[in-house]
Structures are given as C-alpha cells and as structure tokens.
C-alpha atoms as a PDB file:
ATOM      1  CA  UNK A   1      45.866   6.870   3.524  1.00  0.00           C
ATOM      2  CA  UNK A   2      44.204   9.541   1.417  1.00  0.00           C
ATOM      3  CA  UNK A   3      45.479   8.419  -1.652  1.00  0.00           C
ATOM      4  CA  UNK A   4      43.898   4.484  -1.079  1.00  0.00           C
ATOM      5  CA  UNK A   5      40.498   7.319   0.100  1.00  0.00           C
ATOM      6  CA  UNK A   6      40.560   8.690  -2.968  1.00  0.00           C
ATOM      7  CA  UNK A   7      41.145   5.358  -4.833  1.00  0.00           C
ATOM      8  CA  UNK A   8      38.381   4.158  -3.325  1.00  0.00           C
ATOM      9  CA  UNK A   9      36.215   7.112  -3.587  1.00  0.00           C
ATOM     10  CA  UNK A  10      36.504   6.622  -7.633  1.00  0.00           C
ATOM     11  CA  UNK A  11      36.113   3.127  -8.076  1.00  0.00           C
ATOM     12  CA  UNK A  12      33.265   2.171  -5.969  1.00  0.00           C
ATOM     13  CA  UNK A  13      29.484   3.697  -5.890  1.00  0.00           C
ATOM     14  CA  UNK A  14      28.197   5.932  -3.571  1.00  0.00           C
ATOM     15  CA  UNK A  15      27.340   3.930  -0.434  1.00  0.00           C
ATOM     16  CA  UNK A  16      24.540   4.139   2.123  1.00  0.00           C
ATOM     17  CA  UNK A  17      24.736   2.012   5.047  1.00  0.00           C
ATOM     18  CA  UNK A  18      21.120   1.987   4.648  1.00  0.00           C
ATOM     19  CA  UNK A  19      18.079   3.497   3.277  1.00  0.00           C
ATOM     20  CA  UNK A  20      15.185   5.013   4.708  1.00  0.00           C
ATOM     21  CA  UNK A  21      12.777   7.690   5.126  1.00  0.00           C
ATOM     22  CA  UNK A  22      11.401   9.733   7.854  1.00  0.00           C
ATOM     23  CA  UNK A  23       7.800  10.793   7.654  1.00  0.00           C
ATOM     24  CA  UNK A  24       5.991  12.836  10.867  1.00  0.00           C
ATOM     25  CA  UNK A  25       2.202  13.834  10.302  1.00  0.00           C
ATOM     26  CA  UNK A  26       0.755  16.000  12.634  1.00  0.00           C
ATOM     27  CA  UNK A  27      -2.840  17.645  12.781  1.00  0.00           C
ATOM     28  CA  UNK A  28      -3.133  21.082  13.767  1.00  0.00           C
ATOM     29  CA  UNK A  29      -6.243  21.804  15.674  1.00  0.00           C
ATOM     30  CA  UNK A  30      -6.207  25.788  14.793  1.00  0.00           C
ATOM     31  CA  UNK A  31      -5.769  25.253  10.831  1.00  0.00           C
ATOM     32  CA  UNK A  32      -8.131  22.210  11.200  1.00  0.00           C
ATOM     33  CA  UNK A  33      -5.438  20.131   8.701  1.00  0.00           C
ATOM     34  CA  UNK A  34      -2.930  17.626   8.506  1.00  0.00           C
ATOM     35  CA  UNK A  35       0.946  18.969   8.346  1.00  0.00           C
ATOM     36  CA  UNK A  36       3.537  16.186   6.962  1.00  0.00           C
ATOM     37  CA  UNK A  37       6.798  16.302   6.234  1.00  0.00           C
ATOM     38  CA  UNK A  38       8.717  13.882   4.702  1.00  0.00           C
ATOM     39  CA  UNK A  39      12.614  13.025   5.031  1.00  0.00           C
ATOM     40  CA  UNK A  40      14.396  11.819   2.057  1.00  0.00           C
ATOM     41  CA  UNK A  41      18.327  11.144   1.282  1.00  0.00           C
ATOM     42  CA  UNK A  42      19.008  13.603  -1.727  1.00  0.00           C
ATOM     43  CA  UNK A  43      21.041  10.645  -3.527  1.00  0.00           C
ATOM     44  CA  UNK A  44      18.426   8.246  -3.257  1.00  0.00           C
ATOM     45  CA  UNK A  45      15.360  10.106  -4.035  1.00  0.00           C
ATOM     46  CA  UNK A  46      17.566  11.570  -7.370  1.00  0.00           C
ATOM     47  CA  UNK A  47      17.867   8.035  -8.227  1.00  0.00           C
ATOM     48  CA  UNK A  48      14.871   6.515  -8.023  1.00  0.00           C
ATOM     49  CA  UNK A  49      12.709   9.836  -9.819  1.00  0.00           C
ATOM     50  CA  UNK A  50      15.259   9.392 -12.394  1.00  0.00           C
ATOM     51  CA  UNK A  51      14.187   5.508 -12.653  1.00  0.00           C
ATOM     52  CA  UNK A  52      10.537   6.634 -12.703  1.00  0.00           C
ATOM     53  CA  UNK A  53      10.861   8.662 -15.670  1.00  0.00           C
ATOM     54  CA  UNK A  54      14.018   7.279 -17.305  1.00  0.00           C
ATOM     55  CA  UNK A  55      16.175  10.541 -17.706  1.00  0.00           C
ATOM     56  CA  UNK A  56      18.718  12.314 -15.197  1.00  0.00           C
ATOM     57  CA  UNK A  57      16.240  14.047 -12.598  1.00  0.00           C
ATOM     58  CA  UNK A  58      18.426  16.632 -10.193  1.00  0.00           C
ATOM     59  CA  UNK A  59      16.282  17.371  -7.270  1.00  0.00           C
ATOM     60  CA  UNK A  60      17.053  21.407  -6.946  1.00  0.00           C
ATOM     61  CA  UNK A  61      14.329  22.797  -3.625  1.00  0.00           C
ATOM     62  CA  UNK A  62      12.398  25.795  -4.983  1.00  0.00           C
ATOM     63  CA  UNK A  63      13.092  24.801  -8.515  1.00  0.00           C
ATOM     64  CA  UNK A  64       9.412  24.492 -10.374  1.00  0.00           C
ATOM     65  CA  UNK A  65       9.837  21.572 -12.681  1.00  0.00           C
ATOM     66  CA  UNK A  66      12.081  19.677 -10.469  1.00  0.00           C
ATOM     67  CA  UNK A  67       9.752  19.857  -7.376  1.00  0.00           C
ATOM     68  CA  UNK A  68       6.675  18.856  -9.939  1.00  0.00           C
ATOM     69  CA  UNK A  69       8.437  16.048 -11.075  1.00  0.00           C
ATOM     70  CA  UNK A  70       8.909  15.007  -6.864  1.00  0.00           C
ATOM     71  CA  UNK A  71       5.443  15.809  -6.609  1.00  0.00           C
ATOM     72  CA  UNK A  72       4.483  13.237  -9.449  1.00  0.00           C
ATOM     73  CA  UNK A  73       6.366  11.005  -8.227  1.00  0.00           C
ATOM     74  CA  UNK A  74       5.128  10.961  -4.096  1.00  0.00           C
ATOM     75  CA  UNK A  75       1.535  11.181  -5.609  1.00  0.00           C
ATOM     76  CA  UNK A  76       2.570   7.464  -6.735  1.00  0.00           C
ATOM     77  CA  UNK A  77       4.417   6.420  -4.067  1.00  0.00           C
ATOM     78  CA  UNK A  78       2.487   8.399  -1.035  1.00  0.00           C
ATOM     79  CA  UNK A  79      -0.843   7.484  -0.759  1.00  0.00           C
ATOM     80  CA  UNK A  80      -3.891   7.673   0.941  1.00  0.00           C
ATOM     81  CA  UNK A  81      -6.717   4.597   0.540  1.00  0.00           C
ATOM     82  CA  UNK A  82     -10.371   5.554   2.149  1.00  0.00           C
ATOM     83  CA  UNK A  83     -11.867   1.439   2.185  1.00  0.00           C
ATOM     84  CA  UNK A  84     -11.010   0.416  -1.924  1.00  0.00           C
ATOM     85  CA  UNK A  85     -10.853   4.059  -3.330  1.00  0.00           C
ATOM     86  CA  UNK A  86      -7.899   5.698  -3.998  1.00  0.00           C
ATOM     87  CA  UNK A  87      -6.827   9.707  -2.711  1.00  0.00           C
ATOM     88  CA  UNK A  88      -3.965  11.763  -2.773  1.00  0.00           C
ATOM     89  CA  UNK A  89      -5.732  14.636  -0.903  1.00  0.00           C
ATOM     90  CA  UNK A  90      -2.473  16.857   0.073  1.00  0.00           C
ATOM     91  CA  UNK A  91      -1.515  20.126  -1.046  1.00  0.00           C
ATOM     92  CA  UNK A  92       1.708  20.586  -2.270  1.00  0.00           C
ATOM     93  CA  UNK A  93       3.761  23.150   0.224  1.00  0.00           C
ATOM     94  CA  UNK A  94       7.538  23.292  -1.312  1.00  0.00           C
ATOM     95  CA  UNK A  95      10.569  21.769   0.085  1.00  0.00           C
ATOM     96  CA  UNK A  96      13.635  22.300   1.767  1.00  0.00           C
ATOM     97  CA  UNK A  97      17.363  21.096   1.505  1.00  0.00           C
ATOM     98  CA  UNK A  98      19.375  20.451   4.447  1.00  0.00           C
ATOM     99  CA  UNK A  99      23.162  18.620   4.587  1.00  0.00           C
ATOM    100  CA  UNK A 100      22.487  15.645   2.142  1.00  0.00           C
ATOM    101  CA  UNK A 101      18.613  15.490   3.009  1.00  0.00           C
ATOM    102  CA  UNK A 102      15.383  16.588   1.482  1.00  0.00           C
ATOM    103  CA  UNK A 103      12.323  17.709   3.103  1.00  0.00           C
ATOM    104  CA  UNK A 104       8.725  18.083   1.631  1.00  0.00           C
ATOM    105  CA  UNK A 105       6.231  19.338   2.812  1.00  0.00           C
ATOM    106  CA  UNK A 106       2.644  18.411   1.873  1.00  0.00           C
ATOM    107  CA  UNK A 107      -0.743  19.384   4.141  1.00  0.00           C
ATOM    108  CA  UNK A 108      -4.514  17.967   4.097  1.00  0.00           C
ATOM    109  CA  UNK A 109      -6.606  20.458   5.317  1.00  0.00           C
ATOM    110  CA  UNK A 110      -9.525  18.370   6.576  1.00  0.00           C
ATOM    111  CA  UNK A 111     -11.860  18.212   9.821  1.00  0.00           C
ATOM    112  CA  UNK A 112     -11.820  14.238   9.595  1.00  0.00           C
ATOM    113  CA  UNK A 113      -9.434  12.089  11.812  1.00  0.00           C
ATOM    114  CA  UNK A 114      -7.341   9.996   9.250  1.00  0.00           C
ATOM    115  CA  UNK A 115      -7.984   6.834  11.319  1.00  0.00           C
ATOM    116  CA  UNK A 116      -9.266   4.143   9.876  1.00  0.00           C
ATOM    117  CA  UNK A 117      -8.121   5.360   6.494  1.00  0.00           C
ATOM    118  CA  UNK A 118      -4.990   3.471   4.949  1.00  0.00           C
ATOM    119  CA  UNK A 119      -2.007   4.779   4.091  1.00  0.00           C
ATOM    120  CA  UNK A 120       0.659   3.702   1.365  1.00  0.00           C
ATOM    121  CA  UNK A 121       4.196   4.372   1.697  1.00  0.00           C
ATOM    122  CA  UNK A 122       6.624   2.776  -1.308  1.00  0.00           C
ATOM    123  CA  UNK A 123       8.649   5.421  -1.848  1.00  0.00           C
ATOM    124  CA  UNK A 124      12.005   4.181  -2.997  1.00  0.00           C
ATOM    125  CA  UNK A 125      11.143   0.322  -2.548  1.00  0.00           C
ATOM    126  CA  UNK A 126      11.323  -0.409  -6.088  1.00  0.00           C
ATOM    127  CA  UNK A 127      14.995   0.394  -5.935  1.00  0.00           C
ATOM    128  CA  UNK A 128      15.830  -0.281  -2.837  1.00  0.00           C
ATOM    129  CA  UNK A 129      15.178  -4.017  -1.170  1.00  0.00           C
ATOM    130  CA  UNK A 130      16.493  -2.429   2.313  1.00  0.00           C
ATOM    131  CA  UNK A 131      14.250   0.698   2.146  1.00  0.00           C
ATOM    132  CA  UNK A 132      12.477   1.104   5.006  1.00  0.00           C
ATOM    133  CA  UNK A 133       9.917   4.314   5.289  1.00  0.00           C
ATOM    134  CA  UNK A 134       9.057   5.838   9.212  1.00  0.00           C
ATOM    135  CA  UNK A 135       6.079   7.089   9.796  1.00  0.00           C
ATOM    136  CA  UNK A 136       5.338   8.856  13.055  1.00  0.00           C
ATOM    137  CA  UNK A 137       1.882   9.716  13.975  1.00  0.00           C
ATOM    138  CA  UNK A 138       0.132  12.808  16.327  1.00  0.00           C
ATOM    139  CA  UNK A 139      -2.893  13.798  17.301  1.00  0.00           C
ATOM    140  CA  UNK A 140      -4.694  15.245  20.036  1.00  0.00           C
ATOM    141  CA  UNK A 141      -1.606  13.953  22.238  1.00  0.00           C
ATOM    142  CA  UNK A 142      -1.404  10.732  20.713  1.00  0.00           C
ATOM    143  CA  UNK A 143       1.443   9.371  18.914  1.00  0.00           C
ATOM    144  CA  UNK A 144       1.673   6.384  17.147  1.00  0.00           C
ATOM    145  CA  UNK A 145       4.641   4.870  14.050  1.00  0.00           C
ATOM    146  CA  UNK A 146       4.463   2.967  11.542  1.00  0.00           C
ATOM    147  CA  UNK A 147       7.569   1.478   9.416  1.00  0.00           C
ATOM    148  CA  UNK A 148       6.718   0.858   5.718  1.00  0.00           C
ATOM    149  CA  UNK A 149       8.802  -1.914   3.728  1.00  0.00           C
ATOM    150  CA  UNK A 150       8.895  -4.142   0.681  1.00  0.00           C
ATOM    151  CA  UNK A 151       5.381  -6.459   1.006  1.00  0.00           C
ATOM    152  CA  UNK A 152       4.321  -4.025   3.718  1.00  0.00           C
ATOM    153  CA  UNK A 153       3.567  -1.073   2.117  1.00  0.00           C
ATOM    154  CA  UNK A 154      -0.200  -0.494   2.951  1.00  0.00           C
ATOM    155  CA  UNK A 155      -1.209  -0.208   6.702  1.00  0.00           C
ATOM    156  CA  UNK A 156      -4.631   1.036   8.068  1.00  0.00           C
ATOM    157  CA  UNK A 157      -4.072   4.390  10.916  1.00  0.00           C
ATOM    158  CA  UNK A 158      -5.252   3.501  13.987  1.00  0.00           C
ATOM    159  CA  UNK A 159      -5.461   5.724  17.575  1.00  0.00           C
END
C-alpha cells in the first residue's frame, strides 16, 4: 500500500478537494479601524502570484520581497469600490504561516462604516474555476458573509 502511495504521490499533481479562502473583517471600536485577515492555502496562493508575475514566487511570512510581492498582488485582487472609484485603503500588517495555510493581515483605520461601499474579492479565480472566497462580516454586534466566486466577484456591504 505505500509503495502504490508513493506511486501515486509522484505521478499525479498536488490535489485540493477544493479551493477557497477565508476572509473575517472586524472593526474595532477602541482603534477606530477595520482589522482583516485573510486565509489562504500556501500551494494555491504560490501558484497563482507566480502566474501573476510569470516566475517561481515562494511565499516565505516575514520575508520582505516575498510579502511585497503578496501585497501587489491582494492590492489587485482585494479591493475596495466607494460608488465608480477605485481604493485599496489598508495598511499592510505582515503575515503568518500556520500547517499548510497563510494568513495576512491588512487594517483600515477609518471612522466610516464600510456599508454601502463595495468590495472585490478575485483572489485566485483566474486560476481556479472552483475558487470560492468567504467573507465574514462584524460590527457593532452584527455579523453578516459574503461568498465571492467566478462572475460574482463584486458585492456592495450591507448591515
């Protein structure tokens, strides 16, 4: 049996039963700004930055150039849309690695709610036709989610 494993494990491509992302955005009353993290397979997000700028990208956490070229790349991907004009307004706060995930972490210190603004979450979907991309919403003890797709990329936040 672990010889036909092995076999297997050298012939075929790494495999994901499926692809997705996990983002939660919370505002925090005392810093007056929005916190967001965002959960991304390390496989996946290696492939498609590598796509975006058509060289071997190796996503290393704490690394300088590697986490600029994530942060190019979500600035693309990760977007915020006040009516027709286009904002990435977040600060850049680092990542972290844990098992076979990445997290970033990005802020918006504002004193604006972000409802009614639209947000646009592609990231991946122009590799992957099954990417799907959570987002879960808080504030002031509301909650709300949103799940981001191919041809439904761009939704408005709403309380």
């Amino acid at each position: 049996m672990k010889l036909l494993v092995l076999f297997l494990s050298l012939f075929l491509p790494d495999l994901h039963p499926f692809h997705s992302s996990v983002t939660e955005m919370s505002y925090n009353q005392k810093d007056q700004s929005w916190e967001i993290s965002i959960r991304l397979f390390q496989d996946d997000l290696e492939q498609s930055v590598s796509s975006a700028i058509a060289k071997k990208y190796r996503m290393i956490p704490g690394d300088e150039a590697s986490e600029k070229e994530l942060d190019t790349y979500l600035r693309k991907h990760f977007r915020f849309h006040a009516g027709k004009q286009i904002s990435t307004p977040y600060r850049w706060l680092g990542t972290e690695q844990q098992q076979d995930a990445i997290w970033v972490y990005l802020e918006i210190p504002t004193t604006s709610d972000l409802a009614g603004s639209y947000l646009e979450n592609s990231i991946f979907l122009e590799i992957f036709e099954d990417q799907t991309n959570l987002v879960q919403w808080a504030s002031a003890g509301q909650k709300k989610s949103y799940l981001f797709r191919k041809s439904q990329e761009i939704q408005q936040l709403s309380r």
